[in-house]
C-alpha atoms as a PDB file:
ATOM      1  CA  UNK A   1       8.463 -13.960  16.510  1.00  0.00           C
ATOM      2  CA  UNK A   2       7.961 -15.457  13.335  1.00  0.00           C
ATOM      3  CA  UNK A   3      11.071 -18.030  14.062  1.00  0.00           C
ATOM      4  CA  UNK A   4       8.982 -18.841  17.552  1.00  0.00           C
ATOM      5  CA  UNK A   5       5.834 -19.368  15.723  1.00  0.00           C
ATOM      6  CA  UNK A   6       6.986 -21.104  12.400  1.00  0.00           C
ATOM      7  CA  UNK A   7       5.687 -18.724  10.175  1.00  0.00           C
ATOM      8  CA  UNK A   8       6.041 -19.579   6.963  1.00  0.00           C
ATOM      9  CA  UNK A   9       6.366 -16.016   5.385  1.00  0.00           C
ATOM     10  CA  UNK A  10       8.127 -13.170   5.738  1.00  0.00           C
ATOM     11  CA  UNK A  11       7.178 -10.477   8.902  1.00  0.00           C
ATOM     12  CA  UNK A  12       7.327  -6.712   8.219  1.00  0.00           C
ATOM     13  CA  UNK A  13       8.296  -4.825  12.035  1.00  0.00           C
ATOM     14  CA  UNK A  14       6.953  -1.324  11.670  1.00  0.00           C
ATOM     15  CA  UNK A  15       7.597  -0.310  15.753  1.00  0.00           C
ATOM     16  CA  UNK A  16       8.032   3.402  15.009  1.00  0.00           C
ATOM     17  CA  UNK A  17       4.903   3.118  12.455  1.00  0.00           C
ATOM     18  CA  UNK A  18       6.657   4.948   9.526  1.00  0.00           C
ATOM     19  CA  UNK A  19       4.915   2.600   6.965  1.00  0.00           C
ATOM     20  CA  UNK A  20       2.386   2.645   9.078  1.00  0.00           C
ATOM     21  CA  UNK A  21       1.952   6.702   8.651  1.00  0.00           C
ATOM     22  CA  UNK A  22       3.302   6.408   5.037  1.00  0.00           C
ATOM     23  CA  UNK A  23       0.525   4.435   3.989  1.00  0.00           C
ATOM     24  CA  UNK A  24      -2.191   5.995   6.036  1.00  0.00           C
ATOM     25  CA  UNK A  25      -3.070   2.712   7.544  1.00  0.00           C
ATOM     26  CA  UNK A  26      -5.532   2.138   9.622  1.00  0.00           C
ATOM     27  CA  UNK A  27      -4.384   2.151  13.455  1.00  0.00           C
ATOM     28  CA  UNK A  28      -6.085   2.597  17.312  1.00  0.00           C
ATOM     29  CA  UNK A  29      -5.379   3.485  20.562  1.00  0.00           C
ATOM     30  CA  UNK A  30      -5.761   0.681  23.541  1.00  0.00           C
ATOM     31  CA  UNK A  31      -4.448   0.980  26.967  1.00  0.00           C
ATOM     32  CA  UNK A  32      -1.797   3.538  25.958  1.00  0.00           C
ATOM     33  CA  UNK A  33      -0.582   1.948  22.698  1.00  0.00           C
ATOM     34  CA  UNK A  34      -1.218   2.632  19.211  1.00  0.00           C
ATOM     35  CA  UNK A  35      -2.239  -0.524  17.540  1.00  0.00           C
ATOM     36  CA  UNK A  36      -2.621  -1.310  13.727  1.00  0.00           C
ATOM     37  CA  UNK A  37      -6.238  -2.478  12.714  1.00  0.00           C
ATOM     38  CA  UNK A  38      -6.311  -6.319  11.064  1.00  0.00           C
ATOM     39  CA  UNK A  39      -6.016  -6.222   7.185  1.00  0.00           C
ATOM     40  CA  UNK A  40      -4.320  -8.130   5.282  1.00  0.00           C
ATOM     41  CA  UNK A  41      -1.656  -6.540   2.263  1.00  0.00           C
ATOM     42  CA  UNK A  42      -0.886  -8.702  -0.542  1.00  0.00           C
ATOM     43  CA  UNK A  43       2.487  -7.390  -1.906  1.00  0.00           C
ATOM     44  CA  UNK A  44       4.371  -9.009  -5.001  1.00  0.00           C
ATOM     45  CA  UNK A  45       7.482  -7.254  -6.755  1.00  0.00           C
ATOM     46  CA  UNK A  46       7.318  -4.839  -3.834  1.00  0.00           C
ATOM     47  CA  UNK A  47       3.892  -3.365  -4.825  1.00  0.00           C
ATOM     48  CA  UNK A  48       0.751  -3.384  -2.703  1.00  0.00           C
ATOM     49  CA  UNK A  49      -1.374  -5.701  -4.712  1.00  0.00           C
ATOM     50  CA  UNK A  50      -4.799  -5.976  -2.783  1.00  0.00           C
ATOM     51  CA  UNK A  51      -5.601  -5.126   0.616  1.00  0.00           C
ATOM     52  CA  UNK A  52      -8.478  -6.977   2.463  1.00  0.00           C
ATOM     53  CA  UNK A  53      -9.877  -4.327   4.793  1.00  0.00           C
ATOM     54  CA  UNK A  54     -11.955  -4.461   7.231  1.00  0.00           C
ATOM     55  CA  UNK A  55     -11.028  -8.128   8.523  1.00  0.00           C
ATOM     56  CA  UNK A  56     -14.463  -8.891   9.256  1.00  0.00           C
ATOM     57  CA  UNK A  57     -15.613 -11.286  10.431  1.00  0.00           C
ATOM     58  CA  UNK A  58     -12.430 -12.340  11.200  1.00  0.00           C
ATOM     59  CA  UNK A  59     -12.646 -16.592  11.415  1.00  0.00           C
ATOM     60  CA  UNK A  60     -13.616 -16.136   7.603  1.00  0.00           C
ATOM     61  CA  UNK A  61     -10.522 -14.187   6.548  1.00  0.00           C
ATOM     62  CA  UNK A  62      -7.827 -16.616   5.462  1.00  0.00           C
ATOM     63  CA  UNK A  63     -10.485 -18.363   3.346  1.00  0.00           C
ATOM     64  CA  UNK A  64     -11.108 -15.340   1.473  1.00  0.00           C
ATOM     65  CA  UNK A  65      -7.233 -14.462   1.352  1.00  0.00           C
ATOM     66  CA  UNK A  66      -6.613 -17.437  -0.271  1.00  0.00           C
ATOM     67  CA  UNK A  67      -9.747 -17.887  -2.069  1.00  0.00           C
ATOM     68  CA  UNK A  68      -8.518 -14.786  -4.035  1.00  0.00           C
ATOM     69  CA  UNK A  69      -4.720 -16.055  -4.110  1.00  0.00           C
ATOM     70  CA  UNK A  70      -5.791 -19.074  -6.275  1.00  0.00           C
ATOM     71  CA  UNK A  71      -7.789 -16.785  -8.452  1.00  0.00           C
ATOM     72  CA  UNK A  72      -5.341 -14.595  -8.638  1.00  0.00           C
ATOM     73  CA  UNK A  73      -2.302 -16.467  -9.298  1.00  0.00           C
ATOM     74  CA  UNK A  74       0.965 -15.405  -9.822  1.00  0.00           C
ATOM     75  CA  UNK A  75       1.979 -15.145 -13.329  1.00  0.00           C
END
């Protein structure tokens, strides 16, 4: 997917939902499948660093991802 799409960052697969259930994130059911809810996880070093959750509204959430990557910058 993310080679098909040119995405420029890495893609976490979590098809059995382990980090899913690890993490208690937040997920739904929709014609038979169990779907994670949108948020966004900043992770540096391997740490969860900020989530943004609920992704709401979501045509306004990449502005506010990276409004608070450039004030948070990495050091």
């Amino acid at each position: 997917m993310a080679g098909r799409l040119h995405v420029p960052f890495e893609i976490l697969s979590d098809t059995e939902f382990r980090l899913t259930d690890r993490l208690r994130l937040p997920t739904f059911n929709a014609d038979g499948l169990r779907l994670l809810k949108r948020l966004t996880l900043v992770v540096r070093d391997g740490r969860i660093e900020h989530v943004f959750y609920p992704v709401f509204p979501p045509d306004q959430s990449a502005t506010e991802v990276l409004a608070w990557l450039k004030a948070n910058p990495i050091s």
